[in-house]
N, C-alpha and C. Protein backbone atom coordinates (compact mmCIF):
# COMPACT_ATOMS: atom_id res chain seq x y z
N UNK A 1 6.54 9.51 -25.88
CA UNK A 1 6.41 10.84 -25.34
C UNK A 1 6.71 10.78 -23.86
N UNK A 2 7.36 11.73 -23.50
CA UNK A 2 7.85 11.44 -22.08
C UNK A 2 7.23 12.70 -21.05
N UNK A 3 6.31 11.75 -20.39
CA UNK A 3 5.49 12.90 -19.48
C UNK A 3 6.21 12.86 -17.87
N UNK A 4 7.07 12.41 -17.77
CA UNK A 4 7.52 12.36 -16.03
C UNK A 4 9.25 11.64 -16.14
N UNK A 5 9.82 12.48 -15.00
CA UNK A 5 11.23 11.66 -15.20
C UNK A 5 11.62 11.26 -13.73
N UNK A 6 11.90 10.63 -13.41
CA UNK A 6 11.49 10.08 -11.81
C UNK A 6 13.43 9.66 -11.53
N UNK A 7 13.41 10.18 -10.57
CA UNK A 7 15.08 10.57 -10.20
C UNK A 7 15.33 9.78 -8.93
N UNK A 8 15.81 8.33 -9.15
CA UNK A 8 15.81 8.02 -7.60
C UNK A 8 17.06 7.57 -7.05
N UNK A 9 17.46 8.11 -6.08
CA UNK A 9 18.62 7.64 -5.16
C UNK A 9 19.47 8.61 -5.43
N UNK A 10 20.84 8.55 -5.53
CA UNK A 10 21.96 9.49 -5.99
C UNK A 10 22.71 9.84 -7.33
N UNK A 11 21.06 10.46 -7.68
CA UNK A 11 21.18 10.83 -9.22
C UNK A 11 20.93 12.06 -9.24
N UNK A 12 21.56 12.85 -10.38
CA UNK A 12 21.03 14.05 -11.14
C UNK A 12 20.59 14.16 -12.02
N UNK A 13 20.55 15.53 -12.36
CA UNK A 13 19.74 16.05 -13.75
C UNK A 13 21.17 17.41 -14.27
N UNK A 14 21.16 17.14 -15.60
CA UNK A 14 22.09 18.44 -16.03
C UNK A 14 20.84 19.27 -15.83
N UNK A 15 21.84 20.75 -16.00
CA UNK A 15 21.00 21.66 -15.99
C UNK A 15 20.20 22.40 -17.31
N UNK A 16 20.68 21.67 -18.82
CA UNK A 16 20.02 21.09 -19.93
C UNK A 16 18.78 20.12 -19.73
N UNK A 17 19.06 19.22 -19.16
CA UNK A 17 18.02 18.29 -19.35
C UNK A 17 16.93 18.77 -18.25
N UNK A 18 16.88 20.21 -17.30
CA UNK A 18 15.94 20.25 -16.57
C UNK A 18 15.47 21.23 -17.22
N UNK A 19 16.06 22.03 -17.73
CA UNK A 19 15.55 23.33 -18.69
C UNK A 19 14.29 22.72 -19.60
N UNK A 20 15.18 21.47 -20.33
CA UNK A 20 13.86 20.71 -21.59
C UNK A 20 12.68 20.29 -20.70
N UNK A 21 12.81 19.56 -19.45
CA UNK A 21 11.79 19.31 -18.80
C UNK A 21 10.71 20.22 -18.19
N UNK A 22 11.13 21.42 -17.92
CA UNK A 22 10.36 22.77 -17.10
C UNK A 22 9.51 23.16 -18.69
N UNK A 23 10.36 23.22 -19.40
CA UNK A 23 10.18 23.20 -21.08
C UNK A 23 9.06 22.67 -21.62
N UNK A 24 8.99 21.44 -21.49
CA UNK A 24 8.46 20.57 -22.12
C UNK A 24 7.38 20.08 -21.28
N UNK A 25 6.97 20.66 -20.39
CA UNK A 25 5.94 20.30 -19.30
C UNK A 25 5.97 18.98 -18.65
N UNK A 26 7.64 18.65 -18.53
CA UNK A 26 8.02 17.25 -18.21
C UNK A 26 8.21 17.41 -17.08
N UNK A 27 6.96 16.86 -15.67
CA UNK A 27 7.37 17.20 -14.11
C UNK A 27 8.76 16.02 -13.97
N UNK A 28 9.67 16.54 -13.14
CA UNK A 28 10.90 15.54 -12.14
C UNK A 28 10.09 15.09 -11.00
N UNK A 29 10.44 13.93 -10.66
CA UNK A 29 10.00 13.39 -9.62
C UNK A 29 10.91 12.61 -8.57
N UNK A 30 11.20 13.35 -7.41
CA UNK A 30 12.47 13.35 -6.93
C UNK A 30 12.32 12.27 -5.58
N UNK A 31 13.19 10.84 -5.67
CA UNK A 31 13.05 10.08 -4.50
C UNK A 31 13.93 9.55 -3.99
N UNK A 32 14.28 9.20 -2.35
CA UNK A 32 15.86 9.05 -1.67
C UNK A 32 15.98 7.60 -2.54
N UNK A 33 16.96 7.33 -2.21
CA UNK A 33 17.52 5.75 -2.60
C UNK A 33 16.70 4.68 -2.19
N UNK A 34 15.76 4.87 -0.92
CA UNK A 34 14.84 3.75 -0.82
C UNK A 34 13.46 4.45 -1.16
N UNK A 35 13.35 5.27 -1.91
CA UNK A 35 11.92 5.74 -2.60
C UNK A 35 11.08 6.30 -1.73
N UNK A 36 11.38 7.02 -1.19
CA UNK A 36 10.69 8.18 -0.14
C UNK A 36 10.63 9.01 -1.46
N UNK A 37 9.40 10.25 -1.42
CA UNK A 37 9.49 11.23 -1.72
C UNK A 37 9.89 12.19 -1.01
N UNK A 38 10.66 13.33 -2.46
CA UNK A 38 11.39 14.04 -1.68
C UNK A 38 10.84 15.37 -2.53
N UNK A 39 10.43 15.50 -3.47
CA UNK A 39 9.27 16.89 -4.16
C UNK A 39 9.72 16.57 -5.49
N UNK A 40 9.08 17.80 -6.20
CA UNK A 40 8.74 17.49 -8.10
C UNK A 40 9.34 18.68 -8.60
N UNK A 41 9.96 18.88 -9.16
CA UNK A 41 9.91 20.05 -10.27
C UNK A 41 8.95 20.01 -11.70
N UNK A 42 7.68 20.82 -11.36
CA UNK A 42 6.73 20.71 -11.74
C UNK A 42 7.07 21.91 -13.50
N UNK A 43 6.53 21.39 -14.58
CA UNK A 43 6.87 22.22 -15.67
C UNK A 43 6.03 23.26 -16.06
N UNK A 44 5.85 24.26 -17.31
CA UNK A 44 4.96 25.17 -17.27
C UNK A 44 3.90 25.04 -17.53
N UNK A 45 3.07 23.94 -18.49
CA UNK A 45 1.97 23.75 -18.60
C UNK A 45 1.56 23.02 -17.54
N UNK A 46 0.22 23.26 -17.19
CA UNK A 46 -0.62 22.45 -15.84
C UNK A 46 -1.64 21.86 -16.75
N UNK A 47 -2.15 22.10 -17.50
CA UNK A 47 -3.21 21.25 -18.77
C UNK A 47 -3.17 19.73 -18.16
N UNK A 48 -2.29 19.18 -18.42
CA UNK A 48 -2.41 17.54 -18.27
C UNK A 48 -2.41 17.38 -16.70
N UNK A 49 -1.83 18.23 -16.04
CA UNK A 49 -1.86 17.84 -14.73
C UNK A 49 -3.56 18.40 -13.50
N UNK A 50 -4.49 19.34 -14.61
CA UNK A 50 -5.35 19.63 -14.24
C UNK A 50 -6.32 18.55 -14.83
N UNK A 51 -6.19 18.10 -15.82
CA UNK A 51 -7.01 16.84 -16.44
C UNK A 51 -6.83 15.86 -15.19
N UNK A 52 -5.69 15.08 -14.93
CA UNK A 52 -5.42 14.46 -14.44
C UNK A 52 -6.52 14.42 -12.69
N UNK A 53 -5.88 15.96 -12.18
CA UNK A 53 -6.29 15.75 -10.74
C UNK A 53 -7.80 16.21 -10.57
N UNK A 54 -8.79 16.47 -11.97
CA UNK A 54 -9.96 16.54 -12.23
C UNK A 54 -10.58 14.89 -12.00
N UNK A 55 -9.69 14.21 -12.50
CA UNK A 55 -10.39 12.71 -12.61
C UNK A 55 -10.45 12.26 -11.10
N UNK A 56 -9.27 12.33 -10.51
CA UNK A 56 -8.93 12.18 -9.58
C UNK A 56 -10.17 12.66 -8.50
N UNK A 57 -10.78 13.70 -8.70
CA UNK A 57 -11.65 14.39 -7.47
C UNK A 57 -12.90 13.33 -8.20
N UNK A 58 -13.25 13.58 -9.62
CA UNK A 58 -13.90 12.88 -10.24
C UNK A 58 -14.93 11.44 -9.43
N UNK A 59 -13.32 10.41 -9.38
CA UNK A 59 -13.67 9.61 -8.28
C UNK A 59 -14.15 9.77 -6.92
N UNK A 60 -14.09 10.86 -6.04
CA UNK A 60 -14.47 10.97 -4.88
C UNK A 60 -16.01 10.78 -5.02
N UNK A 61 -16.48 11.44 -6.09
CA UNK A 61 -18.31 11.69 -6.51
C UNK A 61 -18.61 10.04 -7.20
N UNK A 62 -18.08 9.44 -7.11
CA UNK A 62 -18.36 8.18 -8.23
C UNK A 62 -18.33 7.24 -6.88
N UNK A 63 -19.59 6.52 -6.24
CA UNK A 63 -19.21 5.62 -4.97
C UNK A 63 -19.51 4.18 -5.89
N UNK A 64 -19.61 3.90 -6.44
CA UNK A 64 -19.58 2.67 -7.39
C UNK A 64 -18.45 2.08 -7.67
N UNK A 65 -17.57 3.28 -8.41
CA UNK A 65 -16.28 3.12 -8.68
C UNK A 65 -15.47 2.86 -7.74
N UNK A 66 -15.53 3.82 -6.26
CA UNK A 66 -14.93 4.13 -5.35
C UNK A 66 -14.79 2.19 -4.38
N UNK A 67 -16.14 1.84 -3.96
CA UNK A 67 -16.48 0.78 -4.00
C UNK A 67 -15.75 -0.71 -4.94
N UNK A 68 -15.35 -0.54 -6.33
CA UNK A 68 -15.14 -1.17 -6.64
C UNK A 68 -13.44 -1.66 -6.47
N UNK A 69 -12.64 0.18 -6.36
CA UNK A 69 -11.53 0.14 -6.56
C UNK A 69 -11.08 -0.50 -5.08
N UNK A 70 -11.88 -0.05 -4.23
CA UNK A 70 -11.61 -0.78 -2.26
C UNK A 70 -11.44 -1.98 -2.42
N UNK A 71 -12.59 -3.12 -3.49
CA UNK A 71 -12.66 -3.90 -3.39
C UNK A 71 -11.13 -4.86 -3.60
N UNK A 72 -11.30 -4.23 -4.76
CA UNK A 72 -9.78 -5.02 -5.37
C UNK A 72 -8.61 -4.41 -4.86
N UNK A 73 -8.69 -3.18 -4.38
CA UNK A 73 -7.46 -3.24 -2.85
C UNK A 73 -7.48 -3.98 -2.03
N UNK A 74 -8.81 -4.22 -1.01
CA UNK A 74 -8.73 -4.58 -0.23
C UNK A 74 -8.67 -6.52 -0.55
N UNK A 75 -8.60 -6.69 -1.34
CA UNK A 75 -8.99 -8.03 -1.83
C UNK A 75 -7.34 -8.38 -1.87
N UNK A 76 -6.78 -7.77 -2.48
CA UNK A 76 -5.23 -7.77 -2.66
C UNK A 76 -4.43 -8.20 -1.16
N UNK A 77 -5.08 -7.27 -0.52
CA UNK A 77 -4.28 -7.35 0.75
C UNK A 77 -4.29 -8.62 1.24
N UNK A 78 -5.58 -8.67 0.72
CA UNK A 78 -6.41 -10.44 1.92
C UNK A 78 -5.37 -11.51 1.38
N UNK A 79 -5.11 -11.29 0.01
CA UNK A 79 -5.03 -12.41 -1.06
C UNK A 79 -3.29 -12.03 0.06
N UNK A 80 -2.29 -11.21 -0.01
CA UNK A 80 -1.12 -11.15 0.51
C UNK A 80 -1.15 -11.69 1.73
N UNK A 81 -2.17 -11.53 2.98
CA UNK A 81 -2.21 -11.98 4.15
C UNK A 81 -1.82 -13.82 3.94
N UNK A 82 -2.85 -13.88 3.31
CA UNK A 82 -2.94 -15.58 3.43
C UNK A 82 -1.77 -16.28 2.75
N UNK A 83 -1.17 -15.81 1.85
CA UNK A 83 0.09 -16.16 1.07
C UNK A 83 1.19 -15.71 2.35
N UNK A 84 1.26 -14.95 3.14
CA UNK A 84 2.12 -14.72 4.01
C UNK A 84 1.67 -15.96 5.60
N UNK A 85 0.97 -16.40 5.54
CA UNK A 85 0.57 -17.50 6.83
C UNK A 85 0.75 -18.55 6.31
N UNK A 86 0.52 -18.64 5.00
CA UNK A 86 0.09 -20.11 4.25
C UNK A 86 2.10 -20.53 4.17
N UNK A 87 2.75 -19.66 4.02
CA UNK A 87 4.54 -19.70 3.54
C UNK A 87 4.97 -19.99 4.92
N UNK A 88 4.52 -19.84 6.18
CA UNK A 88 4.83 -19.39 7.32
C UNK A 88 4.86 -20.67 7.74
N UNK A 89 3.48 -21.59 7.53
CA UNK A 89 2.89 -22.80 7.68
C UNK A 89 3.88 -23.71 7.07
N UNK A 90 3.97 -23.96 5.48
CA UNK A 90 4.69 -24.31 5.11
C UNK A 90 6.26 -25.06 5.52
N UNK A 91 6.78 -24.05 6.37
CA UNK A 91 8.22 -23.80 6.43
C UNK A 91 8.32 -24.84 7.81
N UNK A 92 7.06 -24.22 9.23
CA UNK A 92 7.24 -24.63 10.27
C UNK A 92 5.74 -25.25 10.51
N UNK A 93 5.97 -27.04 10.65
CA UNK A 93 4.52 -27.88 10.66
C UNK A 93 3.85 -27.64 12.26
N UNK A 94 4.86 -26.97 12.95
CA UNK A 94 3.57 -26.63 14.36
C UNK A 94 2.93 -25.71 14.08
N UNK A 95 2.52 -24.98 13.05
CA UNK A 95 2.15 -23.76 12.96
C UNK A 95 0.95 -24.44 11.85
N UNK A 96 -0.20 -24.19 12.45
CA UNK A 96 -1.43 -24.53 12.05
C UNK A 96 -2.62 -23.10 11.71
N UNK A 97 -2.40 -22.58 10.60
CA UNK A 97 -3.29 -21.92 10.02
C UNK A 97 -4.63 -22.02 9.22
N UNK A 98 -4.61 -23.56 8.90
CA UNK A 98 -5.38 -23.63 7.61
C UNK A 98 -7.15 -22.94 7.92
N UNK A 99 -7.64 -23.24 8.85
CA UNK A 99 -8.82 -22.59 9.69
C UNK A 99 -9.03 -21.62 9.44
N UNK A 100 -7.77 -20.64 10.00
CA UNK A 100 -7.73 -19.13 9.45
C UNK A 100 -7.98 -18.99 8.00
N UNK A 101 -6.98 -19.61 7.26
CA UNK A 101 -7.04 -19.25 6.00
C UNK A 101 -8.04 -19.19 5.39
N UNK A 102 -8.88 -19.93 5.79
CA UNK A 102 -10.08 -20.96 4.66
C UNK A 102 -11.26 -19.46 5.33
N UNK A 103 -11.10 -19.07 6.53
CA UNK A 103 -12.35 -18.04 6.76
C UNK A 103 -12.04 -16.74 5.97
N UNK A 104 -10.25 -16.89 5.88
CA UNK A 104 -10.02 -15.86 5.11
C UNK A 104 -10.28 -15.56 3.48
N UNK A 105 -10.40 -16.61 3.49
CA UNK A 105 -10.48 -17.17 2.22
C UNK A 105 -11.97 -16.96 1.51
N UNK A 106 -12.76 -17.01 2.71
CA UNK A 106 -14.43 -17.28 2.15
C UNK A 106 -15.00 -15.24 2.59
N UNK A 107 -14.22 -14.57 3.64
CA UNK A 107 -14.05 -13.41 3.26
C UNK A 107 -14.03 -12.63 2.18
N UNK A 108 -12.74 -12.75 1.37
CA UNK A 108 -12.49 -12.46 0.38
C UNK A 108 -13.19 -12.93 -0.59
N UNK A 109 -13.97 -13.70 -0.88
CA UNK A 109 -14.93 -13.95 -1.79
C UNK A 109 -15.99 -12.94 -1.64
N UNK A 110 -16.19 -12.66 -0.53
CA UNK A 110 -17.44 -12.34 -0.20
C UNK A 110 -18.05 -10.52 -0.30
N UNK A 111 -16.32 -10.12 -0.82
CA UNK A 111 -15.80 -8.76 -1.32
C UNK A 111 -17.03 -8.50 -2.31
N UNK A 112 -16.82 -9.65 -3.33
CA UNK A 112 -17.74 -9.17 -4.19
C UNK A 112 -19.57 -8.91 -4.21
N UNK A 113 -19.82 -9.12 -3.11
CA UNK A 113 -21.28 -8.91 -2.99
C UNK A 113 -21.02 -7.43 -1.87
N UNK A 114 -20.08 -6.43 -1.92
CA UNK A 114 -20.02 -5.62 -1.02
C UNK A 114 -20.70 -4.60 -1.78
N UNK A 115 -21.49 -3.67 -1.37
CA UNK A 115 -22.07 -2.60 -1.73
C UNK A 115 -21.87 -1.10 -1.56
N UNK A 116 -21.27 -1.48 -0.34
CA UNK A 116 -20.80 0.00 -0.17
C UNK A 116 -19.60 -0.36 0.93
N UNK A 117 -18.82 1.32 0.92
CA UNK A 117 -17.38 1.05 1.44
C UNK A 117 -16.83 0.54 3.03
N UNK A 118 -18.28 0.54 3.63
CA UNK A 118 -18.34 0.45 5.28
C UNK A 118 -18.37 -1.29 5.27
N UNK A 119 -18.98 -1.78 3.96
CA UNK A 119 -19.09 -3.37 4.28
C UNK A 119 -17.90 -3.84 3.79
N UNK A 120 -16.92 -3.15 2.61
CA UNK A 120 -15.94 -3.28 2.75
C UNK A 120 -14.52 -3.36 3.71
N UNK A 121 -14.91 -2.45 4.54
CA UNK A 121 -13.85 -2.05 5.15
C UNK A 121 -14.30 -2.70 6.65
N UNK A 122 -15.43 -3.98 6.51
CA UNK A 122 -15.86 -4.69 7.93
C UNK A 122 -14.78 -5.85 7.57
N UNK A 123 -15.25 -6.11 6.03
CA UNK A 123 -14.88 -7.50 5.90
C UNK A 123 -12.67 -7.65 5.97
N UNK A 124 -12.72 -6.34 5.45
CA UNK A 124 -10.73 -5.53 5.50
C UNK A 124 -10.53 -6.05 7.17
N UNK A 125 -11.97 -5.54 8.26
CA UNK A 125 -11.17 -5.46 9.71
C UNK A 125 -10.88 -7.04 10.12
N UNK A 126 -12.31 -7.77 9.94
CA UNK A 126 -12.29 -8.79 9.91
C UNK A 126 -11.23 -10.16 9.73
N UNK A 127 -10.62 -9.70 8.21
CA UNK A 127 -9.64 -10.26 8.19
C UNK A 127 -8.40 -9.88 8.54
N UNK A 128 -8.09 -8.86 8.81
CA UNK A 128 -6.65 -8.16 9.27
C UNK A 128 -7.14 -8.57 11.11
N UNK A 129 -8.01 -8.92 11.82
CA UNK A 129 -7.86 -9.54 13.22
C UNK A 129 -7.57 -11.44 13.19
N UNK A 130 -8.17 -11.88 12.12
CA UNK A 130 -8.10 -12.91 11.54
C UNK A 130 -6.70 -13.44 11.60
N UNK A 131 -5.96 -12.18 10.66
CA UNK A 131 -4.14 -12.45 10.48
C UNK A 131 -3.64 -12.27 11.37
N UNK A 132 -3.59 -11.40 12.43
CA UNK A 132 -2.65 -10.90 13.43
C UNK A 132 -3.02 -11.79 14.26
N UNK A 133 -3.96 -12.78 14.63
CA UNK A 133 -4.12 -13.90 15.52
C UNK A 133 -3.42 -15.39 15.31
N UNK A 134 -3.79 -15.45 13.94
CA UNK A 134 -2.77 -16.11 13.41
C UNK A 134 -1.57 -16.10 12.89
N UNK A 135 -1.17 -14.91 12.97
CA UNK A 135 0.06 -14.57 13.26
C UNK A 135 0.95 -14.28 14.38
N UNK A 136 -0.10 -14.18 15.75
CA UNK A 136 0.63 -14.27 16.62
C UNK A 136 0.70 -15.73 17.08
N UNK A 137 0.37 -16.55 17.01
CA UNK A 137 0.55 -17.93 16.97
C UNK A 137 1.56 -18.41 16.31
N UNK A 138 2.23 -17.83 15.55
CA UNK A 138 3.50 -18.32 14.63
C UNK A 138 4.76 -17.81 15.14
N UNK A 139 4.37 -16.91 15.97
CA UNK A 139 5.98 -16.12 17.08
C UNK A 139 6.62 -17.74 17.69
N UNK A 140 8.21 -17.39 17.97
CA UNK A 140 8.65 -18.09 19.16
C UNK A 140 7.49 -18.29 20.15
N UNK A 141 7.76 -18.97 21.25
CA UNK A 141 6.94 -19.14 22.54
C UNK A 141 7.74 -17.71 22.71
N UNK A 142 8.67 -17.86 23.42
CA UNK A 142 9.49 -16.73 24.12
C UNK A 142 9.25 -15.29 23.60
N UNK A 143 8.54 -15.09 22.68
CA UNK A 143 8.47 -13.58 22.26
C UNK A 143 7.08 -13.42 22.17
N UNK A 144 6.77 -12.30 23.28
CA UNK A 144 5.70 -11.39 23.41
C UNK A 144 4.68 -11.30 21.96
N UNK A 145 3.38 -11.62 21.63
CA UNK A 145 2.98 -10.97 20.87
C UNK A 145 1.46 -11.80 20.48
N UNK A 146 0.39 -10.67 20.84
CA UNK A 146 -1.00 -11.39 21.70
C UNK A 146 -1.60 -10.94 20.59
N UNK A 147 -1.54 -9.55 20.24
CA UNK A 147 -2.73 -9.38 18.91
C UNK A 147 -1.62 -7.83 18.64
N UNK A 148 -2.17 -6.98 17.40
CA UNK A 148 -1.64 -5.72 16.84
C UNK A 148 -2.07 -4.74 17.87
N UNK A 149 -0.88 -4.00 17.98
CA UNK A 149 -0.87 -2.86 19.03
C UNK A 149 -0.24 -1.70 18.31
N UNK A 150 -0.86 -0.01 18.24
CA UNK A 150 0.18 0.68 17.45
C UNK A 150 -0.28 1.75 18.59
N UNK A 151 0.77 2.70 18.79
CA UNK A 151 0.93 4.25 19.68
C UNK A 151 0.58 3.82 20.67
N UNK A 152 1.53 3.22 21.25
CA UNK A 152 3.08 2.97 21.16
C UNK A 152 2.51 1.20 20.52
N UNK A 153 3.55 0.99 20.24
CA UNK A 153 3.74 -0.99 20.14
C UNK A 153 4.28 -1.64 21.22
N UNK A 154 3.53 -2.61 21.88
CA UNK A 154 3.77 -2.68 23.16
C UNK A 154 4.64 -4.22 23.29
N UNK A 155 4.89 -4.53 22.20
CA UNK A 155 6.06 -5.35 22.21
C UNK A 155 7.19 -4.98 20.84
N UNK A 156 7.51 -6.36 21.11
CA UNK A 156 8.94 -6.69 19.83
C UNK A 156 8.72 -6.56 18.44
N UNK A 157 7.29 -7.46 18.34
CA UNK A 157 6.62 -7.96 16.86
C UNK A 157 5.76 -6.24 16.44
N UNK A 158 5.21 -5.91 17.31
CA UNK A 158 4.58 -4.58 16.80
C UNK A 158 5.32 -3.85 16.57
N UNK A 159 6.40 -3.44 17.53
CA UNK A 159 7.32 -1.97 17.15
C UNK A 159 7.86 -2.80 15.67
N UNK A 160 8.66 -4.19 15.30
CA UNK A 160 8.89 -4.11 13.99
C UNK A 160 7.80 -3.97 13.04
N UNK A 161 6.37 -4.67 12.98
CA UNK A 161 5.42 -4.20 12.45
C UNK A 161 5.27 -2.46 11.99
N UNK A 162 5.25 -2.05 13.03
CA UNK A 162 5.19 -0.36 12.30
C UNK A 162 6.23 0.24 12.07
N UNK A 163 7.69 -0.61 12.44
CA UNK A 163 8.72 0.37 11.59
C UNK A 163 8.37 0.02 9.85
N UNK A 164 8.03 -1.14 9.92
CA UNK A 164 7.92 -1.59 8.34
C UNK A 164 6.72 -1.06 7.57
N UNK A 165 5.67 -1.02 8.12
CA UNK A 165 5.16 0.17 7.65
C UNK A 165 4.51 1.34 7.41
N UNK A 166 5.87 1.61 8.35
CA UNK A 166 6.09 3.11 8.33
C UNK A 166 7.16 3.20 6.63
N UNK A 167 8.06 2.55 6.63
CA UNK A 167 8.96 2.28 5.14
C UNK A 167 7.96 2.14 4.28
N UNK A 168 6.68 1.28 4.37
CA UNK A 168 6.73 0.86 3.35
C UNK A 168 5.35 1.83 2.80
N UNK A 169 4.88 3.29 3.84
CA UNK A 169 3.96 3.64 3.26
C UNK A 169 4.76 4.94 2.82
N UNK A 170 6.04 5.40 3.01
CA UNK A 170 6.98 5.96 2.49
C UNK A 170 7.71 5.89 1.11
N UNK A 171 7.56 4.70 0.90
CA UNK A 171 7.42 4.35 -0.31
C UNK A 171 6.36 3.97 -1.04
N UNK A 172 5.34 3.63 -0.85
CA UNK A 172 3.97 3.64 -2.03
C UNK A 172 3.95 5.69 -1.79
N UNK A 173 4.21 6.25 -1.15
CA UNK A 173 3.91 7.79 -1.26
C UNK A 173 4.52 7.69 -2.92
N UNK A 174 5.87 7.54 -2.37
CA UNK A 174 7.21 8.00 -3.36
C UNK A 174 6.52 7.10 -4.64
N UNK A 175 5.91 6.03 -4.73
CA UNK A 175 5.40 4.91 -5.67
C UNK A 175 4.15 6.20 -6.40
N UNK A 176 3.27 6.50 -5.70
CA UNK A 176 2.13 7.44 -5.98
C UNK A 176 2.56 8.59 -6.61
N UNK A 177 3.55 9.20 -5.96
CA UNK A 177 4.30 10.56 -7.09
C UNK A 177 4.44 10.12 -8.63
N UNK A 178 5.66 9.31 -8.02
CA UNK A 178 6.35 8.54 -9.51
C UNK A 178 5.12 8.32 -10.65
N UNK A 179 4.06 8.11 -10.02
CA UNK A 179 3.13 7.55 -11.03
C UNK A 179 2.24 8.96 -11.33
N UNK A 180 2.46 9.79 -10.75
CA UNK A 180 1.74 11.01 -11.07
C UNK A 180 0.05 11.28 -10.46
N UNK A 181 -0.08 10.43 -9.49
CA UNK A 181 -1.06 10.60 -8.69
C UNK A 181 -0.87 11.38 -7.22
């Protein structure tokens, strides 16, 4: 059964196959070539899409859930940080992380005794100052870059830092449509 048709880059739709979709309560979900959203052609029934954004508020009232889902976001991220220092390390032996890692490491364990979203989001800051220290330690000598700076980025490594994501929360948007959230 086909509940969503997700259109990305320099594609169309006949004007048959959008008729069946408006039709068939099949939303389009429209994204540039690198997955920006760009809007929906939404169909005539809202039924599934009122179920849907019911659950959705659902969660705001549920801090258990809410709590749990941070966790394993924020756990994700940690788990990406350290796989991104640990590859970094790897490649170039002056570059000494393991310290970092291992606090990062005992962090992220420590997700799971979190209770609510503020101790979550200590242990998220915690380690995201953790990375960017040890990540600025992995720059050239010659290139600027002391800890994360955003509005404005006051060097090289930050302004590329937030062009990337700036892309890349342009695309989990376009990722979040597609998926009908």
């Amino acid at each position: 059964r086909v509940t969503r048709i997700v259109l990305s880059g320099n594609v169309g739709l006949s004007a048959g196959a959008r008729s069946w979709a408006m039709r068939s309560s099949v939303d389009v979900v429209c994204l540039s070539r690198r997955g920006s959203y760009q809007g929906t052609l939404i169909g005539a029934s809202r039924g599934a899409h009122a179920s849907r954004l019911l659950a959705q508020v659902a969660l705001v009232g549920d801090r258990e859930r809410r709590v749990r889902l941070a966790t394993r976001l924020i756990g994700a991220k940690i788990r990406g940080q350290i796989h991104v220092l640990t590859r970094i390390a790897r490649r170039d032996e002056t570059v000494h992380v393991a310290d970092m890692t291992a606090h990062m490491h005992a962090w992220r364990r420590s997700l799971t005794d979190a209770r609510t979203l503020d101790e979550v989001m200590g242990i998220e800051g915690a380690c995201s100052n953790a990375y960017f220290d040890a990540l600025s330690g992995c720059v050239p000598a010659d290139v600027t870059f002391d800890k994360r700076s955003r509005r404005p980025p006051r060097d090289l490594p930050n302004a590329a830092l937030s062009y990337g994501y700036a892309i890349l929360l342009s695309e989990c948007v376009g990722a979040l449509h597609a998926a009908g959230l």
